[in-house]
C-alpha atoms as a PDB file:
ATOM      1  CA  UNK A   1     325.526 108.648 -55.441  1.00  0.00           C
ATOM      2  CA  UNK A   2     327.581 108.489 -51.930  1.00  0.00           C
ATOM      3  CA  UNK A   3     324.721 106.990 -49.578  1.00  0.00           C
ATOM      4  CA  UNK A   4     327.781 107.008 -46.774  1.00  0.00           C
ATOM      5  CA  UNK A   5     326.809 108.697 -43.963  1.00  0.00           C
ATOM      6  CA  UNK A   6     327.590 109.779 -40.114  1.00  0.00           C
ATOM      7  CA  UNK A   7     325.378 109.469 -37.141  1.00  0.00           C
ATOM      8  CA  UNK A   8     326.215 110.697 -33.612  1.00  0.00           C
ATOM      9  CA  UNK A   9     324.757 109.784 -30.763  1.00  0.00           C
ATOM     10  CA  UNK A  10     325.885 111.045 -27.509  1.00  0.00           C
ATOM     11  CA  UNK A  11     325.851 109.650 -24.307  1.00  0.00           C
ATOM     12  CA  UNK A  12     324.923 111.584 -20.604  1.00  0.00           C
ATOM     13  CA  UNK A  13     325.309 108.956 -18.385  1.00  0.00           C
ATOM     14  CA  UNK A  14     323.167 105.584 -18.371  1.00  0.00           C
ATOM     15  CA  UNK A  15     319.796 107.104 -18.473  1.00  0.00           C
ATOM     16  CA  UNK A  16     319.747 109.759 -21.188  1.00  0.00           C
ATOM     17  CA  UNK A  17     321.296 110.064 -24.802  1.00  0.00           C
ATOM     18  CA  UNK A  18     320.666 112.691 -27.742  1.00  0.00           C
ATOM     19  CA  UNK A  19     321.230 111.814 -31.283  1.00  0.00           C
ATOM     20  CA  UNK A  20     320.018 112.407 -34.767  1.00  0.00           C
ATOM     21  CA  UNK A  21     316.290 111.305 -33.763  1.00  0.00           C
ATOM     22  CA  UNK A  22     315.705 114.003 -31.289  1.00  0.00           C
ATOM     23  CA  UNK A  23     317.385 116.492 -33.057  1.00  0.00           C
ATOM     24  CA  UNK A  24     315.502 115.726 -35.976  1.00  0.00           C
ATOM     25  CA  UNK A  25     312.099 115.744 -33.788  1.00  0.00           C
ATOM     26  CA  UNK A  26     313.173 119.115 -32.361  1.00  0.00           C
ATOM     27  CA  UNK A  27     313.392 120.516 -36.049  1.00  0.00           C
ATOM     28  CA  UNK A  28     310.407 119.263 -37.157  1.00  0.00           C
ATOM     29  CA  UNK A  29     308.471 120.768 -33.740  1.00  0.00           C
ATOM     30  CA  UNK A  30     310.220 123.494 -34.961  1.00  0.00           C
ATOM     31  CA  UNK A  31     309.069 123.982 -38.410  1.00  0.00           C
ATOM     32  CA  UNK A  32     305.625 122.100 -37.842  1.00  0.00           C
ATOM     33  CA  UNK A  33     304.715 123.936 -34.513  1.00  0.00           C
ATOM     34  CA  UNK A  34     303.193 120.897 -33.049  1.00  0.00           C
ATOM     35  CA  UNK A  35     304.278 117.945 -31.339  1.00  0.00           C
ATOM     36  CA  UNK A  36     301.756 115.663 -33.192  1.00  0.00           C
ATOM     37  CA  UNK A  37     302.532 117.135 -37.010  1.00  0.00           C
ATOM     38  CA  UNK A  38     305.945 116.510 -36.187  1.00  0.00           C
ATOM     39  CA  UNK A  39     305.622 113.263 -35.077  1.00  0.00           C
ATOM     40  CA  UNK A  40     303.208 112.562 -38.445  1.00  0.00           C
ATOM     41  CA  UNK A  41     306.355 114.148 -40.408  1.00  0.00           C
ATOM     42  CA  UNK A  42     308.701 111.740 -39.000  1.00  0.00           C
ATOM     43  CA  UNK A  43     306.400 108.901 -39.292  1.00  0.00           C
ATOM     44  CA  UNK A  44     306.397 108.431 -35.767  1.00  0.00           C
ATOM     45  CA  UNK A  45     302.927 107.873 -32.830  1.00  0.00           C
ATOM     46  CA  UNK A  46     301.912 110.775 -31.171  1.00  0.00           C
ATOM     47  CA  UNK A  47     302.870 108.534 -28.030  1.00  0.00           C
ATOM     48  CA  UNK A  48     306.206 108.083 -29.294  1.00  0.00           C
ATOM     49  CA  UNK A  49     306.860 111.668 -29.947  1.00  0.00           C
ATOM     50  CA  UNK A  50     305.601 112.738 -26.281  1.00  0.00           C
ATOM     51  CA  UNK A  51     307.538 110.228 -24.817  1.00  0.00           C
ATOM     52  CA  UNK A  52     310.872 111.582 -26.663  1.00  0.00           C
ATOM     53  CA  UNK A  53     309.874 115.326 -25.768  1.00  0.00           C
ATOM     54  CA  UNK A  54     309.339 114.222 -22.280  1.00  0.00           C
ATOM     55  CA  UNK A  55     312.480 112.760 -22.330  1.00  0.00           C
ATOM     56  CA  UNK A  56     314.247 115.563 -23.377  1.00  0.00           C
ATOM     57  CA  UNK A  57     312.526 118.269 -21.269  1.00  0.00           C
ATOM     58  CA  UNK A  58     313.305 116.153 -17.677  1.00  0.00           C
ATOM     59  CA  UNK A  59     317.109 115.401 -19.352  1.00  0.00           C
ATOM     60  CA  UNK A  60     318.034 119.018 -19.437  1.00  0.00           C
ATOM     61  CA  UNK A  61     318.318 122.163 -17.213  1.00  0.00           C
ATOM     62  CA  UNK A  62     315.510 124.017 -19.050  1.00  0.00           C
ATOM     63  CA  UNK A  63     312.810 122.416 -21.089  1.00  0.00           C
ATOM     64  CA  UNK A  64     313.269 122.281 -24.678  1.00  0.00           C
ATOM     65  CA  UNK A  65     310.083 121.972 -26.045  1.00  0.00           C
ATOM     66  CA  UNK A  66     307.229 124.204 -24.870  1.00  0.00           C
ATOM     67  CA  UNK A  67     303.618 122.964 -25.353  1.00  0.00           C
ATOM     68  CA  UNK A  68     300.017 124.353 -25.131  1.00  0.00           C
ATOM     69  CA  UNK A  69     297.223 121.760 -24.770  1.00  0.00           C
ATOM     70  CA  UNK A  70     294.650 121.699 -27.454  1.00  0.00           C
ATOM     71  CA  UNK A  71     290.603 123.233 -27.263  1.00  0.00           C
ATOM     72  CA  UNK A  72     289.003 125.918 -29.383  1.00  0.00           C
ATOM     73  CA  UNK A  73     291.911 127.586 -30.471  1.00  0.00           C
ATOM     74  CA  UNK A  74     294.256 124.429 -30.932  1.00  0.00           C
ATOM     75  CA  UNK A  75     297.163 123.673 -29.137  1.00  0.00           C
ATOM     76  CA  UNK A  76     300.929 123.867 -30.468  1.00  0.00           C
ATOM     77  CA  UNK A  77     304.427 123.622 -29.502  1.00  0.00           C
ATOM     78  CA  UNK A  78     307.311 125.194 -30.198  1.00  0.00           C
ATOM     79  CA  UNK A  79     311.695 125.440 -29.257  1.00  0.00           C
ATOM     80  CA  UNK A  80     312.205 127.184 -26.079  1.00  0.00           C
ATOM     81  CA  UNK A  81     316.166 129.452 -25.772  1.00  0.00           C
ATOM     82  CA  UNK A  82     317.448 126.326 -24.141  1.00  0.00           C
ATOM     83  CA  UNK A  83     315.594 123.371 -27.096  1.00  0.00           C
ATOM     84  CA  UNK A  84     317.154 125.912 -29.951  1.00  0.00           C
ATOM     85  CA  UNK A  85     320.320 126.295 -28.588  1.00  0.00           C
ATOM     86  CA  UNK A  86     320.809 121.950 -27.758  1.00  0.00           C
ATOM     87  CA  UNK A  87     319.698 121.461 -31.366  1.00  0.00           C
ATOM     88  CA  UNK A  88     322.654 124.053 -32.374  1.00  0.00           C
ATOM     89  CA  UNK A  89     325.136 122.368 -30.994  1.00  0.00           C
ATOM     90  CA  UNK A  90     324.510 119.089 -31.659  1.00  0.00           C
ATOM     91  CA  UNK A  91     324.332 120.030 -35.565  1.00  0.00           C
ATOM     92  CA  UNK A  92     327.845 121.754 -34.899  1.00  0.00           C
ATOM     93  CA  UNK A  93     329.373 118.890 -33.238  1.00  0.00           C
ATOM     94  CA  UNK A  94     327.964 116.709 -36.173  1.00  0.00           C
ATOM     95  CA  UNK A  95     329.677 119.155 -38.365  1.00  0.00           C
ATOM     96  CA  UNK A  96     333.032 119.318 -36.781  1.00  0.00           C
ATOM     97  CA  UNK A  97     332.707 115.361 -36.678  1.00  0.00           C
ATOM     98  CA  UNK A  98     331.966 114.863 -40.183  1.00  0.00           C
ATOM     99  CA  UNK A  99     335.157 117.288 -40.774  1.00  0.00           C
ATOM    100  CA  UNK A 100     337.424 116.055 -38.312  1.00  0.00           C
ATOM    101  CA  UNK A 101     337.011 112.297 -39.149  1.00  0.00           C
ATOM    102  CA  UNK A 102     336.157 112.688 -43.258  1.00  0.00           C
ATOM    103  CA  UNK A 103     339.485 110.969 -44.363  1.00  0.00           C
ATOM    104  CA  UNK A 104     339.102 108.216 -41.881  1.00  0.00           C
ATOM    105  CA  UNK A 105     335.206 107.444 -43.117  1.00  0.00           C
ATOM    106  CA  UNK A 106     337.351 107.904 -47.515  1.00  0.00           C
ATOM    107  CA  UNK A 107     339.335 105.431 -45.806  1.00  0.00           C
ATOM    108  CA  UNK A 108     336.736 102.623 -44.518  1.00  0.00           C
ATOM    109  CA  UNK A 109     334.875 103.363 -47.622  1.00  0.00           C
ATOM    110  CA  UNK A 110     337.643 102.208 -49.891  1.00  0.00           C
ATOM    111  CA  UNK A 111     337.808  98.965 -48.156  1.00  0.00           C
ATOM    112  CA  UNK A 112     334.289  97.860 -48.990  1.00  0.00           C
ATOM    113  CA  UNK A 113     333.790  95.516 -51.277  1.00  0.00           C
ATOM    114  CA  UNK A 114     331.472  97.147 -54.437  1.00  0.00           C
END
């Protein structure tokens, strides 16, 4: 079993970067509909999960996450145009990384020792 793996993490200055955490927390707000269920699936606080959608909302253009407050009929969240489309092309630029650079990472892995 190959346990070698790639991990991008861009860069946007000094104050912001977006790598496979927040792309992973936008897929689980995604597929759990809530910021807090998310945050449970990733095995991360509630706090830390706001913080990292807060993050990313004041980092970009558009917000990417889009949240309703909780009461009688429970609150949620979901992936706004802008959120779905970041999350698309960081997995394509992962993809085209993994490509591009998969006979360099053959080569470092035959230089480890077994």
């Amino acid at each position: 079993m190959d346990l070698t793996r790639l991990r991008l993490r861009l860069y946007f200055g000094e104050d912001f970067m977006f790598g496979p955490g927040k792309a992973d927390l936008l897929e689980a707000i995604a597929a759990e509909g809530s910021i807090s269920a998310a945050g449970r699936k990733m095995k991360m606080s509630y706090k830390r999960a706001w913080m990292l959608v807060e993050a990313m909302n004041a980092a970009f253009r558009d917000p990417l996450i889009d949240s309703t407050r909780g009461g009688p009929q429970g609150g949620g969240a979901r992936l706004t145009e802008a959120g779905a489309q970041v999350l698309a092309h960081y997995r394509a630029l992962e993809a085209v990384v993994s490509d591009a650079g998969a006979a360099q990472i053959d080569g470092l892995t035959t230089l480890l020792k077994d």
